[in-house]
PDB file of N, CA and C in Angstrom:
ATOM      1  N   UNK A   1      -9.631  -8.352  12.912  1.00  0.00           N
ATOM      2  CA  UNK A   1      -9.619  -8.470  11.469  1.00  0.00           C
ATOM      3  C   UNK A   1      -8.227  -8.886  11.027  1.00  0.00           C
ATOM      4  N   UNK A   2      -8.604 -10.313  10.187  1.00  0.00           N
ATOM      5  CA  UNK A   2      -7.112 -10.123   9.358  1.00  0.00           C
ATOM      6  C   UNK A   2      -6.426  -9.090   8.790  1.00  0.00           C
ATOM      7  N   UNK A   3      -5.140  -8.920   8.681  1.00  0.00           N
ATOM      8  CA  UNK A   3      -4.095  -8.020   7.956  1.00  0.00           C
ATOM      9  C   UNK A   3      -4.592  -8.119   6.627  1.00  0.00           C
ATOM     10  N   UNK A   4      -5.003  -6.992   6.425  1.00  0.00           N
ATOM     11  CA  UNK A   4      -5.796  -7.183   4.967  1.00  0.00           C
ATOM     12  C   UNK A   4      -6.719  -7.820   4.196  1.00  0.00           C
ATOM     13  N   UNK A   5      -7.377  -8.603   5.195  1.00  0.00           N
ATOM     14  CA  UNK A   5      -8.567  -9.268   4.618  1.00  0.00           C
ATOM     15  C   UNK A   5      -9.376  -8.436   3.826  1.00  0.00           C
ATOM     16  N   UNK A   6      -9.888  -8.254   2.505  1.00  0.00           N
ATOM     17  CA  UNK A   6     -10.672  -7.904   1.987  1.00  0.00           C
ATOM     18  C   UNK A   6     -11.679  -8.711   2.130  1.00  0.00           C
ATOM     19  N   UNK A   7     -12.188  -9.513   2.614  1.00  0.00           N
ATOM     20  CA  UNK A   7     -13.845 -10.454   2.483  1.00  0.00           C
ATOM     21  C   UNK A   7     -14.185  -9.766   3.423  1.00  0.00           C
ATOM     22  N   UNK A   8     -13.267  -9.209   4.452  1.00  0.00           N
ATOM     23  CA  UNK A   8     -14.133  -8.315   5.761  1.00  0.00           C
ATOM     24  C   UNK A   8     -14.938  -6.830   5.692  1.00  0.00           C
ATOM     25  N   UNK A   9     -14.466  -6.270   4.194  1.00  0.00           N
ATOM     26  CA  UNK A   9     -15.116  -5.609   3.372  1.00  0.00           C
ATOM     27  C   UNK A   9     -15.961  -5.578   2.299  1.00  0.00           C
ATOM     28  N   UNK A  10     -16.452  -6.542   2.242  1.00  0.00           N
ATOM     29  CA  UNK A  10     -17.123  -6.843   1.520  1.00  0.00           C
ATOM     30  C   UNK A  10     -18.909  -7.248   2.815  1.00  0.00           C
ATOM     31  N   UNK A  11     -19.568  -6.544   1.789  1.00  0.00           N
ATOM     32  CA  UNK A  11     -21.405  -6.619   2.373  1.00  0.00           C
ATOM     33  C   UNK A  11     -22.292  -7.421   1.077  1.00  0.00           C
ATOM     34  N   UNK A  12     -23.023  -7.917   1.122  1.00  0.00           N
ATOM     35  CA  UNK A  12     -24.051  -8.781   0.391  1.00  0.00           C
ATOM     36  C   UNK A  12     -24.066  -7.697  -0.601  1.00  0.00           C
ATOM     37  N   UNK A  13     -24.336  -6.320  -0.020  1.00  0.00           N
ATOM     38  CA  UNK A  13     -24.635  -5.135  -1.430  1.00  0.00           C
ATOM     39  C   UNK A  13     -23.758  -4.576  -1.845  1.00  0.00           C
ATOM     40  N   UNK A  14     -22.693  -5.206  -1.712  1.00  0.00           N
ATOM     41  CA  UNK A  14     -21.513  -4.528  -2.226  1.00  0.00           C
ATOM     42  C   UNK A  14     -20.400  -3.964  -1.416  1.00  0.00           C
ATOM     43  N   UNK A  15     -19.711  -3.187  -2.297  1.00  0.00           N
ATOM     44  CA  UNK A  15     -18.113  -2.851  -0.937  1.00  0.00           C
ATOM     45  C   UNK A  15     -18.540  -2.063  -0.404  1.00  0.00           C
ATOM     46  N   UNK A  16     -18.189  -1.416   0.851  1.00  0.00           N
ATOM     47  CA  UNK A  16     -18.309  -0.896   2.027  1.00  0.00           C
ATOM     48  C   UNK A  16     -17.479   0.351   1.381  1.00  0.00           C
ATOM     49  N   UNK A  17     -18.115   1.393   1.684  1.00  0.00           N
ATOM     50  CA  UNK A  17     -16.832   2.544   1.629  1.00  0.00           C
ATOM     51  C   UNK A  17     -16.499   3.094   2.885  1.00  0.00           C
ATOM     52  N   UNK A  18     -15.190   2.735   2.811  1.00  0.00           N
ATOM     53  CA  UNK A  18     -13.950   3.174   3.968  1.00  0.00           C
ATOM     54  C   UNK A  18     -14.509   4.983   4.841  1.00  0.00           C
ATOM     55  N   UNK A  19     -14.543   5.299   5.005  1.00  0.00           N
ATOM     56  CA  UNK A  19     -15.026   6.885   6.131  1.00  0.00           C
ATOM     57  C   UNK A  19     -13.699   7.306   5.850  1.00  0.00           C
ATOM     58  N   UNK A  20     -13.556   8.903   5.652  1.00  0.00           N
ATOM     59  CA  UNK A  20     -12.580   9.551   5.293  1.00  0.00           C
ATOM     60  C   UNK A  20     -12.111   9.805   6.386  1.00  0.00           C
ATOM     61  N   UNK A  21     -10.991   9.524   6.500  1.00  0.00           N
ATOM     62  CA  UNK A  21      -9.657  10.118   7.124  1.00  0.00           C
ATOM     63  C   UNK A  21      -8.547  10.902   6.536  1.00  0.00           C
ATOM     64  N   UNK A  22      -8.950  11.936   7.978  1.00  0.00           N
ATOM     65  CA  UNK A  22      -7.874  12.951   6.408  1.00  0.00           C
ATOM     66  C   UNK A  22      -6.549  12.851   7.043  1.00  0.00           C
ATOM     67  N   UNK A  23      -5.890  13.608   5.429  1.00  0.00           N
ATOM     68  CA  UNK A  23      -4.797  12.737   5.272  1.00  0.00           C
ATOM     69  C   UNK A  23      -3.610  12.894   6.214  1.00  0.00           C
ATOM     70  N   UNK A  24      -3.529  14.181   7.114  1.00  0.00           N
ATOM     71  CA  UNK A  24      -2.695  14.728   7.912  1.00  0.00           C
ATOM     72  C   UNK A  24      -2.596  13.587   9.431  1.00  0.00           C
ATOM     73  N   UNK A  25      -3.869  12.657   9.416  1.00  0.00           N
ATOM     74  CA  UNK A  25      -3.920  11.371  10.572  1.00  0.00           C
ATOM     75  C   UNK A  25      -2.883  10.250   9.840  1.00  0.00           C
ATOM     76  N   UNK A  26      -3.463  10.474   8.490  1.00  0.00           N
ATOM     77  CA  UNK A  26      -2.797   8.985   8.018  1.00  0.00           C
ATOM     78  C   UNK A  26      -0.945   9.681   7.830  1.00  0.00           C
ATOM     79  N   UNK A  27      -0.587  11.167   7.436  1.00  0.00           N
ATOM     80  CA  UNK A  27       0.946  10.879   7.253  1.00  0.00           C
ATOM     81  C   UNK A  27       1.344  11.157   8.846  1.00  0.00           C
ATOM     82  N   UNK A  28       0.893  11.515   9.848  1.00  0.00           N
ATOM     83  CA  UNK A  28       1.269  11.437  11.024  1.00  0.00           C
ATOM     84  C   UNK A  28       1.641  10.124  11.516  1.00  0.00           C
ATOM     85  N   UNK A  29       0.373   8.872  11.200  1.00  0.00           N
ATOM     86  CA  UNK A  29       0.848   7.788  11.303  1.00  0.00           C
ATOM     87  C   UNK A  29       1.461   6.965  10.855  1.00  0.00           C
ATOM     88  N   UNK A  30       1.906   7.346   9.477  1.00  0.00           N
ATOM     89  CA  UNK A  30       3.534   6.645   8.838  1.00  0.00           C
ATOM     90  C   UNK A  30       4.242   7.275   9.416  1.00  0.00           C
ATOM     91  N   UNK A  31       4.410   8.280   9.771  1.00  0.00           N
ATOM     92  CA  UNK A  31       5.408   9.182  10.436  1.00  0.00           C
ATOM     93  C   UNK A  31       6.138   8.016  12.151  1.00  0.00           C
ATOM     94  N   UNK A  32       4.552   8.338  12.097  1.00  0.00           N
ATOM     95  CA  UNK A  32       4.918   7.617  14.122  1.00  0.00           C
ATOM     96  C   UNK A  32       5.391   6.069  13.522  1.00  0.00           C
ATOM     97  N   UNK A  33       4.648   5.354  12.616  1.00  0.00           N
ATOM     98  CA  UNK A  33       5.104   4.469  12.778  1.00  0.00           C
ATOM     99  C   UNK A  33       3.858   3.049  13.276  1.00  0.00           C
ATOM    100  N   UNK A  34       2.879   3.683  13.296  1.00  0.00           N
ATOM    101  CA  UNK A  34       1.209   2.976  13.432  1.00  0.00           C
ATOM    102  C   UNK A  34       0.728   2.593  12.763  1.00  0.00           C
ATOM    103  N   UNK A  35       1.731   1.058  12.422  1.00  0.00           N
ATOM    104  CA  UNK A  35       0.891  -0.081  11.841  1.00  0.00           C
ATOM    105  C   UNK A  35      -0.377  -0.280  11.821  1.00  0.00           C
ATOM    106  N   UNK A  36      -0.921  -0.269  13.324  1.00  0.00           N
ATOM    107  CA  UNK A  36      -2.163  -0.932  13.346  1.00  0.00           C
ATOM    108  C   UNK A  36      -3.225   0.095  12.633  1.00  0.00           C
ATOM    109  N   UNK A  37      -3.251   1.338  13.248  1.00  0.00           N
ATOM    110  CA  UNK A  37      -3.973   1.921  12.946  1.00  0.00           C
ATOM    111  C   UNK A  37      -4.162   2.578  11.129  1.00  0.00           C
ATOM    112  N   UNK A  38      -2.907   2.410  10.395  1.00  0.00           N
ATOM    113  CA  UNK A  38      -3.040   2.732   9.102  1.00  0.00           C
ATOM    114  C   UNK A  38      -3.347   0.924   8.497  1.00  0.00           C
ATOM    115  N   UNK A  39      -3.809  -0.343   9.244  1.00  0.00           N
ATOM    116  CA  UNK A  39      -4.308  -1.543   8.889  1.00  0.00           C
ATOM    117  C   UNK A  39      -5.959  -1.011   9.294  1.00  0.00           C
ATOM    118  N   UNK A  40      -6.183  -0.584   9.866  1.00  0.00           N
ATOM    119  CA  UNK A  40      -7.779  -0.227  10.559  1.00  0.00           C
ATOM    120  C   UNK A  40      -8.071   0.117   9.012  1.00  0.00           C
ATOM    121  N   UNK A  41      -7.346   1.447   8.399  1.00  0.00           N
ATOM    122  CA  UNK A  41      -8.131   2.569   7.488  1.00  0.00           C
ATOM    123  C   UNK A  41      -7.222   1.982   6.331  1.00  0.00           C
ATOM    124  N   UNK A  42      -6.799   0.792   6.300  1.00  0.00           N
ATOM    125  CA  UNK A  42      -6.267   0.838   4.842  1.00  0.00           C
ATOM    126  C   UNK A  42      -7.022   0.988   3.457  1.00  0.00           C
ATOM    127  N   UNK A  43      -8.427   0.696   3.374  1.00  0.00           N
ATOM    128  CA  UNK A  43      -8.839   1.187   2.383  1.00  0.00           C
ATOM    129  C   UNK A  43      -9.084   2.810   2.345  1.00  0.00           C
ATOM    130  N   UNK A  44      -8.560   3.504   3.037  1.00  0.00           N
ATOM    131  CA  UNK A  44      -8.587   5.112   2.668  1.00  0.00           C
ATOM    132  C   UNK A  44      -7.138   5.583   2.465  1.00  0.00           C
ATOM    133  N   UNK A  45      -6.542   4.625   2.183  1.00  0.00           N
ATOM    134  CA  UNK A  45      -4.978   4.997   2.006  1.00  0.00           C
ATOM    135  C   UNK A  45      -4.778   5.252   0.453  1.00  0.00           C
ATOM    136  N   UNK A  46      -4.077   6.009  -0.277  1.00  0.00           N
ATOM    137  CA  UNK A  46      -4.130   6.292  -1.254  1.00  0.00           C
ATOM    138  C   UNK A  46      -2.755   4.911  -1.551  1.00  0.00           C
ATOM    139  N   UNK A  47      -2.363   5.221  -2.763  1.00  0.00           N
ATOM    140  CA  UNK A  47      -1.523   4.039  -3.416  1.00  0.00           C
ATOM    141  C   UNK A  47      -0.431   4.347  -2.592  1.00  0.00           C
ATOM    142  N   UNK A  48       0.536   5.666  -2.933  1.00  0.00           N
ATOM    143  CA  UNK A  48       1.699   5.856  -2.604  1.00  0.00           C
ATOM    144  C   UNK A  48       1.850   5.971  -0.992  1.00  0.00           C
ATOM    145  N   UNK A  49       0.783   6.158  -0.244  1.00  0.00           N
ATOM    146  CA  UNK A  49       0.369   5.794   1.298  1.00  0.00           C
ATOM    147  C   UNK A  49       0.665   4.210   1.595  1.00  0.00           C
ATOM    148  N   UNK A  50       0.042   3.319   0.855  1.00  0.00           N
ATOM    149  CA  UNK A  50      -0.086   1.924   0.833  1.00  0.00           C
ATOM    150  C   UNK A  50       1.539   1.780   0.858  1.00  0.00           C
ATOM    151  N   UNK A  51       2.349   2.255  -0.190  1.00  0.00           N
ATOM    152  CA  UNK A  51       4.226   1.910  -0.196  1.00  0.00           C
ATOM    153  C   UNK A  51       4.533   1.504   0.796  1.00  0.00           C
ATOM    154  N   UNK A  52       4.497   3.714   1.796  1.00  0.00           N
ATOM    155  CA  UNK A  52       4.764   3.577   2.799  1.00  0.00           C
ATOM    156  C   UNK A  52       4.147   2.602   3.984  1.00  0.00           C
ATOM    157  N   UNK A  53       2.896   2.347   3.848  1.00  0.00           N
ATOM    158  CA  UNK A  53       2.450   1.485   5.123  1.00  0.00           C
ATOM    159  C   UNK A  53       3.161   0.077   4.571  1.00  0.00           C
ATOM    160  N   UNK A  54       3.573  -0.435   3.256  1.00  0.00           N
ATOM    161  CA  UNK A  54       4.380  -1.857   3.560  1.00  0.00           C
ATOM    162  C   UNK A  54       5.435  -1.853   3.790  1.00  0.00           C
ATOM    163  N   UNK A  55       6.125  -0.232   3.708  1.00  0.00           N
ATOM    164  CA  UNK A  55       7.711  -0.135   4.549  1.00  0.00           C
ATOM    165  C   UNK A  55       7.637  -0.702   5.933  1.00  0.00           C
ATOM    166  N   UNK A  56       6.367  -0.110   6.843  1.00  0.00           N
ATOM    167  CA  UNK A  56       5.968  -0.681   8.479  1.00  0.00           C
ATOM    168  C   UNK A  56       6.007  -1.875   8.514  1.00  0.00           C
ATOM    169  N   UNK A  57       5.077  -2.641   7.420  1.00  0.00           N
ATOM    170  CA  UNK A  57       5.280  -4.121   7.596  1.00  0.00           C
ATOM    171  C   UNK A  57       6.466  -4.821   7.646  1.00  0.00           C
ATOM    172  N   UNK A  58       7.385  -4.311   6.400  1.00  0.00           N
ATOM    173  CA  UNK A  58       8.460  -5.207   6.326  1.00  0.00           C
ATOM    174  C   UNK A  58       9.069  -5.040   7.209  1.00  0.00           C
ATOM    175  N   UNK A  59       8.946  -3.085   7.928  1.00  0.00           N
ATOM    176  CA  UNK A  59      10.066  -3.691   9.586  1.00  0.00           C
ATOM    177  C   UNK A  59       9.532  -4.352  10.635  1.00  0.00           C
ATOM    178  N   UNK A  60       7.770  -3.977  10.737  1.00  0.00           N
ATOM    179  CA  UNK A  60       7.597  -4.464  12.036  1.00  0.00           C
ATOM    180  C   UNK A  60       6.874  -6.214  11.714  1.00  0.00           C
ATOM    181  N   UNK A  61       6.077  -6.553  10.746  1.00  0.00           N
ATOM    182  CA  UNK A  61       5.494  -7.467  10.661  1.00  0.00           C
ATOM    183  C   UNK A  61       6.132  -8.385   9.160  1.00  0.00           C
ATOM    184  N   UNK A  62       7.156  -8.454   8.940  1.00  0.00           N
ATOM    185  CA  UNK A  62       7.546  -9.029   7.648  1.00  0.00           C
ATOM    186  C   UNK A  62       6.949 -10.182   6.902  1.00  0.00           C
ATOM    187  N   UNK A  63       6.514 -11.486   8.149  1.00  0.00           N
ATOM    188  CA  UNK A  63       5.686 -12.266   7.904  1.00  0.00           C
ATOM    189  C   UNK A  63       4.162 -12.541   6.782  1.00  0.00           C
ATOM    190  N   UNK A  64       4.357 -10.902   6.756  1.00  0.00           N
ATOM    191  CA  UNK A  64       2.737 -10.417   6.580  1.00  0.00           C
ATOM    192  C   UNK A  64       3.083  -9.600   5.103  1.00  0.00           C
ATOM    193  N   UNK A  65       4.257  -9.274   4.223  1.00  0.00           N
ATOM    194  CA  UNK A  65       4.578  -8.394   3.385  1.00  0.00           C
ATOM    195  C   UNK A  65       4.646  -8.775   1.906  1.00  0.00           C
ATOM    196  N   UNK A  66       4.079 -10.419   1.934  1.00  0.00           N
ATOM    197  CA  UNK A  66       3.819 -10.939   0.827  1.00  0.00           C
ATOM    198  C   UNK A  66       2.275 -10.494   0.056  1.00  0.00           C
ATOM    199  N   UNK A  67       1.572 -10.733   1.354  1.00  0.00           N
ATOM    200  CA  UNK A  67      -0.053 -10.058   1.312  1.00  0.00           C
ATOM    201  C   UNK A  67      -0.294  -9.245   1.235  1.00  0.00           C
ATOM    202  N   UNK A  68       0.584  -8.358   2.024  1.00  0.00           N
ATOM    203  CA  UNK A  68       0.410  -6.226   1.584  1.00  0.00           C
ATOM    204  C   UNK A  68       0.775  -6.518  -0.012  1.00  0.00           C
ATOM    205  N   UNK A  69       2.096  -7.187  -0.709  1.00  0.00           N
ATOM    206  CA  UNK A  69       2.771  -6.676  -1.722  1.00  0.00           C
ATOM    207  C   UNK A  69       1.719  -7.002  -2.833  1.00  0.00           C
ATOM    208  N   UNK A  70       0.950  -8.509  -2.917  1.00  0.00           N
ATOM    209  CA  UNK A  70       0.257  -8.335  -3.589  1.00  0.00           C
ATOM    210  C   UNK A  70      -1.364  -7.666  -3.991  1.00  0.00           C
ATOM    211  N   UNK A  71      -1.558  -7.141  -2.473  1.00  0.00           N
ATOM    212  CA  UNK A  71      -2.611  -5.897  -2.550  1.00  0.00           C
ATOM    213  C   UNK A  71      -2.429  -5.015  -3.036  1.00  0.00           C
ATOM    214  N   UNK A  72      -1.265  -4.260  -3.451  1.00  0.00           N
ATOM    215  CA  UNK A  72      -0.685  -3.528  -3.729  1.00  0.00           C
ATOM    216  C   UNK A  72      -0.306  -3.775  -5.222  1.00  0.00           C
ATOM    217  N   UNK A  73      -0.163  -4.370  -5.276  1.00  0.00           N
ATOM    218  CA  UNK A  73      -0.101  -4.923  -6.947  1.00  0.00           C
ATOM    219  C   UNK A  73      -1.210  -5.037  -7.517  1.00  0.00           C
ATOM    220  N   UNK A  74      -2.081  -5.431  -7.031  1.00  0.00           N
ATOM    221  CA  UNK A  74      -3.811  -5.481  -7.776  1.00  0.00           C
ATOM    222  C   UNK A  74      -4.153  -4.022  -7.743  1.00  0.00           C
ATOM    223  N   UNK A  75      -4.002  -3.002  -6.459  1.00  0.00           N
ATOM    224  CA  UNK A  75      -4.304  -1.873  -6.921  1.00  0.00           C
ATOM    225  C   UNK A  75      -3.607  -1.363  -7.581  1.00  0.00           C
ATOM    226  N   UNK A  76      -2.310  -1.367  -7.931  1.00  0.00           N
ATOM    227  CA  UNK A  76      -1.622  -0.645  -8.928  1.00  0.00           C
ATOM    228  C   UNK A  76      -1.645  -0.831 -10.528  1.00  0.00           C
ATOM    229  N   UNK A  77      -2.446  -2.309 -10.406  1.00  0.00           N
ATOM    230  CA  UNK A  77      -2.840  -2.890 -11.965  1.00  0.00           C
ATOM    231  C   UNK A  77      -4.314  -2.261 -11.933  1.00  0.00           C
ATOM    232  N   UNK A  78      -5.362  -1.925 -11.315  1.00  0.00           N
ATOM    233  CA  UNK A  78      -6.712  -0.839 -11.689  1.00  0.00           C
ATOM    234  C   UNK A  78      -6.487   0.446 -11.706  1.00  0.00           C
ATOM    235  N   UNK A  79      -5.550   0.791 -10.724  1.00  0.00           N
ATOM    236  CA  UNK A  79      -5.484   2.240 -10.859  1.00  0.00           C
ATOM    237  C   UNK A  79      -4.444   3.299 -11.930  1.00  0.00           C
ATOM    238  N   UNK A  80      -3.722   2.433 -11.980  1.00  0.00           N
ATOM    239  CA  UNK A  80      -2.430   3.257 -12.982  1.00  0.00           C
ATOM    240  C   UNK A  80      -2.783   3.369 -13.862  1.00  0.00           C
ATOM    241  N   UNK A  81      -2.565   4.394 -15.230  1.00  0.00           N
ATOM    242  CA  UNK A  81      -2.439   4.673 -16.197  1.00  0.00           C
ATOM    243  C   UNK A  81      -0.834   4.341 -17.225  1.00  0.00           C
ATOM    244  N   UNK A  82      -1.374   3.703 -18.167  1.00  0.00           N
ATOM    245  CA  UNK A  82       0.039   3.888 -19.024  1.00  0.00           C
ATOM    246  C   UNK A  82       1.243   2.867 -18.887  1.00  0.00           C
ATOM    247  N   UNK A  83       0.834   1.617 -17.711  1.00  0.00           N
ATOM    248  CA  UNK A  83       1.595   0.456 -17.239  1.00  0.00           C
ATOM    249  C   UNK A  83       2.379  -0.110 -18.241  1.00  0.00           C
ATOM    250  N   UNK A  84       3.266  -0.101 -18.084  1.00  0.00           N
ATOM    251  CA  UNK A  84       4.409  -0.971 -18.932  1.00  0.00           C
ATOM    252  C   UNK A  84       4.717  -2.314 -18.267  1.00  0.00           C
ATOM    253  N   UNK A  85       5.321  -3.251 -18.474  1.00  0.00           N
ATOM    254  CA  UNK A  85       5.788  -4.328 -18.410  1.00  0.00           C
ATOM    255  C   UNK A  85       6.676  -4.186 -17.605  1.00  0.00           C
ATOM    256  N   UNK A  86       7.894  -3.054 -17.887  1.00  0.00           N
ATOM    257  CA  UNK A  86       8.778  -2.844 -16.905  1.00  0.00           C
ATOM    258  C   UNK A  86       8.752  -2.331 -15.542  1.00  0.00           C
ATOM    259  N   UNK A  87       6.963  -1.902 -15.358  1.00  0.00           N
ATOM    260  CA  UNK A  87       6.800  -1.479 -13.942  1.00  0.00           C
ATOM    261  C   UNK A  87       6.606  -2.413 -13.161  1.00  0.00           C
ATOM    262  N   UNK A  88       6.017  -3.769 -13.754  1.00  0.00           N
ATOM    263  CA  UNK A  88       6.233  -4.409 -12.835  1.00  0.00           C
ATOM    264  C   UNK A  88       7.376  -5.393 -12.633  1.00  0.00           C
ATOM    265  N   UNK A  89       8.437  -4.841 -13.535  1.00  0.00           N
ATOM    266  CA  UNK A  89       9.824  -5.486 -12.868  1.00  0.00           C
ATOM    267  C   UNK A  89      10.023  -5.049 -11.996  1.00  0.00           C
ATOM    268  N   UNK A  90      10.393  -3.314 -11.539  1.00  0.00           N
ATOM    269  CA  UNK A  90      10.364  -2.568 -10.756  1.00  0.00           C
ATOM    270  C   UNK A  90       9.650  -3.120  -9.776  1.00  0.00           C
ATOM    271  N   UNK A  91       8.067  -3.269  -9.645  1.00  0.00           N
ATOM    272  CA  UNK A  91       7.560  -3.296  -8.436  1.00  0.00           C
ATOM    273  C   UNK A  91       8.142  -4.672  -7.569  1.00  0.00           C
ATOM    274  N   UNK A  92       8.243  -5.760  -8.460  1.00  0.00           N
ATOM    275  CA  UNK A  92       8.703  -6.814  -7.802  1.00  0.00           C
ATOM    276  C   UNK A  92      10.081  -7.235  -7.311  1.00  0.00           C
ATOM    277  N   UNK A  93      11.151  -6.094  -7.717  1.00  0.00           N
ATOM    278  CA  UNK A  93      12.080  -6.055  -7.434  1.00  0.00           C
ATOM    279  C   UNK A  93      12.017  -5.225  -6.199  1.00  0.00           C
ATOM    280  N   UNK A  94      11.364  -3.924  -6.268  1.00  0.00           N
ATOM    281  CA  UNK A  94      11.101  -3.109  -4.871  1.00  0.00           C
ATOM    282  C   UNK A  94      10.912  -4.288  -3.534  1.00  0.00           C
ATOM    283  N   UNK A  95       9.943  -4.861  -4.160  1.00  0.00           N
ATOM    284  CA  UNK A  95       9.063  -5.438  -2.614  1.00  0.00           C
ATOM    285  C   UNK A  95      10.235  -6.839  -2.671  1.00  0.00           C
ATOM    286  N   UNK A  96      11.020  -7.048  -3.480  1.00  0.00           N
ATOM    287  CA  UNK A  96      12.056  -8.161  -2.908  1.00  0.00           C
ATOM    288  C   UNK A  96      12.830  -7.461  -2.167  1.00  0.00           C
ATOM    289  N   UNK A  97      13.702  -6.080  -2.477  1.00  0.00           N
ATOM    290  CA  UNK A  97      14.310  -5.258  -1.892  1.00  0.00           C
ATOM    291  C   UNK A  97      13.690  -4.858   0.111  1.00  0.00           C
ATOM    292  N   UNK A  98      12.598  -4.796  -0.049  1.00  0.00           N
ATOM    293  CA  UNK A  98      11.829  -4.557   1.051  1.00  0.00           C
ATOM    294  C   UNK A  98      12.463  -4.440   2.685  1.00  0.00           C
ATOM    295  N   UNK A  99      12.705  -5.739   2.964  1.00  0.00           N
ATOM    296  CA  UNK A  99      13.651  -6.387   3.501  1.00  0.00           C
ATOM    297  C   UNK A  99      14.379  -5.996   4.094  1.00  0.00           C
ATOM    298  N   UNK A 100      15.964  -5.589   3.087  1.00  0.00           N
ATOM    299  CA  UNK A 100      17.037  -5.167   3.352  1.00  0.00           C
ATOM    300  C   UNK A 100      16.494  -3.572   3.043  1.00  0.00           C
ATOM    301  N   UNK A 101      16.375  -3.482   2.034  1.00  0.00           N
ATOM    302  CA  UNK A 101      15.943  -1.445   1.843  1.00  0.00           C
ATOM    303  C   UNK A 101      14.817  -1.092   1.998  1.00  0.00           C
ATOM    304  N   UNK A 102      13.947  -0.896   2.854  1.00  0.00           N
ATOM    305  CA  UNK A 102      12.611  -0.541   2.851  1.00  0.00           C
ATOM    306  C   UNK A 102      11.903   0.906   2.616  1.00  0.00           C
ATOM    307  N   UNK A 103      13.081   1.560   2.783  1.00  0.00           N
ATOM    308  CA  UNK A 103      12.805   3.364   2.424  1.00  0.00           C
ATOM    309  C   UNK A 103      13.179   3.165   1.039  1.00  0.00           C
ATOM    310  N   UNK A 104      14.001   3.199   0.850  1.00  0.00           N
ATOM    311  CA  UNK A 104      14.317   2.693  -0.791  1.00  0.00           C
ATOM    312  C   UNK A 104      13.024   2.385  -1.504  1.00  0.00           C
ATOM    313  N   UNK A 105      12.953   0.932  -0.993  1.00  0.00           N
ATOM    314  CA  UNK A 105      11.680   0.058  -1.746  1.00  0.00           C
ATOM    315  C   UNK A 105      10.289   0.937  -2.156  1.00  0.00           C
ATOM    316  N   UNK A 106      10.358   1.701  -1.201  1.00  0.00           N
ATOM    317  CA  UNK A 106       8.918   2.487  -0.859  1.00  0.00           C
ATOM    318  C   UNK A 106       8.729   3.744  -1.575  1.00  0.00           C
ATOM    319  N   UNK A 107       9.972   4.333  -1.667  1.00  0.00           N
ATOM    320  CA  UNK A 107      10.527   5.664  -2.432  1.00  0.00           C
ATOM    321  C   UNK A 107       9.977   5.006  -3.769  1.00  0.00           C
ATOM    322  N   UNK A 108      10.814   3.914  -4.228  1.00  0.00           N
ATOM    323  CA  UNK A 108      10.611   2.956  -5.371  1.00  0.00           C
ATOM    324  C   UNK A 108       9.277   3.137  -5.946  1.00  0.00           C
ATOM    325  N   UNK A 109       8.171   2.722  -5.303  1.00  0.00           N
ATOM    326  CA  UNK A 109       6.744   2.630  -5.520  1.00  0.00           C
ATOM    327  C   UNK A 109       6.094   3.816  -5.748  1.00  0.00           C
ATOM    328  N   UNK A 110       6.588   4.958  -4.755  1.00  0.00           N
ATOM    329  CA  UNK A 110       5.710   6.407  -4.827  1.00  0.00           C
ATOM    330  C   UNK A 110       6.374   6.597  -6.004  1.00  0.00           C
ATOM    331  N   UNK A 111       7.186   6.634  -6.256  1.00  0.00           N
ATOM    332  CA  UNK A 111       7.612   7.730  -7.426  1.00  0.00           C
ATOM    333  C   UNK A 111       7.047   6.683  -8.874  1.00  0.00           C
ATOM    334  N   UNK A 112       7.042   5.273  -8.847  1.00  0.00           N
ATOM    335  CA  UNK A 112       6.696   4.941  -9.682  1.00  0.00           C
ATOM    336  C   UNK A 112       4.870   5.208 -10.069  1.00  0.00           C
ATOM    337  N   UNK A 113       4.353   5.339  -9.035  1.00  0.00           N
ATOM    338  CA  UNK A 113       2.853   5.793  -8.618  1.00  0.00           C
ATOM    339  C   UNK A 113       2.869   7.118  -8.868  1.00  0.00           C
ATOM    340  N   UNK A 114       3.599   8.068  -8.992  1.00  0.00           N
ATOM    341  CA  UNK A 114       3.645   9.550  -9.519  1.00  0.00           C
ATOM    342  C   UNK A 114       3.630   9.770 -11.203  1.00  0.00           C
ATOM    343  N   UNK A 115       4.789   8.719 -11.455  1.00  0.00           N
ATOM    344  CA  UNK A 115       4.840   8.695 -13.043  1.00  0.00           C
ATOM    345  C   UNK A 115       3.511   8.078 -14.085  1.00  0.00           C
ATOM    346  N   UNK A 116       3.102   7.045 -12.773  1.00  0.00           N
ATOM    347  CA  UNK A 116       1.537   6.561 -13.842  1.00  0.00           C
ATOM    348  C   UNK A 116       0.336   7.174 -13.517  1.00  0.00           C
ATOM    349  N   UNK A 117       0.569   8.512 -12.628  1.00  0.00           N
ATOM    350  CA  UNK A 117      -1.100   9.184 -12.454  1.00  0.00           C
ATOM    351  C   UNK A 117      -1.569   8.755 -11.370  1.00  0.00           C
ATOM    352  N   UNK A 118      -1.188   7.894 -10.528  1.00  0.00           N
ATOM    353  CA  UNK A 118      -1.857   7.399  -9.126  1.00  0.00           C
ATOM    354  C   UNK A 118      -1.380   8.260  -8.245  1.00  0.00           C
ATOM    355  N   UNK A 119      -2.423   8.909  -7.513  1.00  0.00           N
ATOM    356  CA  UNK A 119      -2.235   9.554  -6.300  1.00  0.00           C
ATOM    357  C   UNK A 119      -1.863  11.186  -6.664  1.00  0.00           C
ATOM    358  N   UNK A 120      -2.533  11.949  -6.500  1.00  0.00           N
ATOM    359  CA  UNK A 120      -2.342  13.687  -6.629  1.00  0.00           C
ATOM    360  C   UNK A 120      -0.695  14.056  -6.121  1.00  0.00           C
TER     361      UNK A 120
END
């Protein structure tokens, strides 16, 4: 599967729902550092999960961090509450930051994902 292909989720009857993984697999594997496997379950990743999994990209797969950033941007434009204009200066400055600061960048996103109601 492509790195984020969404058409690969998608069924004639509609979206597929992702099988729960709980969440102690998925922060173990930002922890370790398992790209692949938090790309397997990315639709069970919550928003501020998603940050951290494009911190992995930008170190291990950077090539690929244009496509996380704007997945990540479409979910943060359905899911947030209360969006200002200036969040997405922020966000697009984060994911330029990426790069060179990627804990930064990512910190950047959760906490901005805390302030609009995304993610418990």
């Amino acid at each position: 599967m492509e790195l984020l292909d969404t058409d690969a989720n998608i069924r004639s009857m509609g979206v597929v729902q992702a099988p729960h993984i709980p969440y102690a697999r998925i922060e173990a594997a930002l922890r370790a550092g398992h790209l692949a496997f938090l790309l397997a379950h990315v639709d069970s990743l919550s928003l501020g999960s998603e940050a951290e999994m494009c911190r992995l990209i930008a170190e291990q797969r950077p090539g690929k961090l244009e496509q996380a950033s704007l997945r990540w941007i479409r979910r943060f434009a359905n899911e947030a509450h209360g969006q200002r204009c200036g969040d997405y200066r922020l966000i697009l400055q984060a994911f330029d930051q990426f790069p060179l600061a990627p804990e930064r960048s990512a910190s950047q996103l959760v906490s901005l994902c805390a302030a609009r109601g995304v993610d418990p």
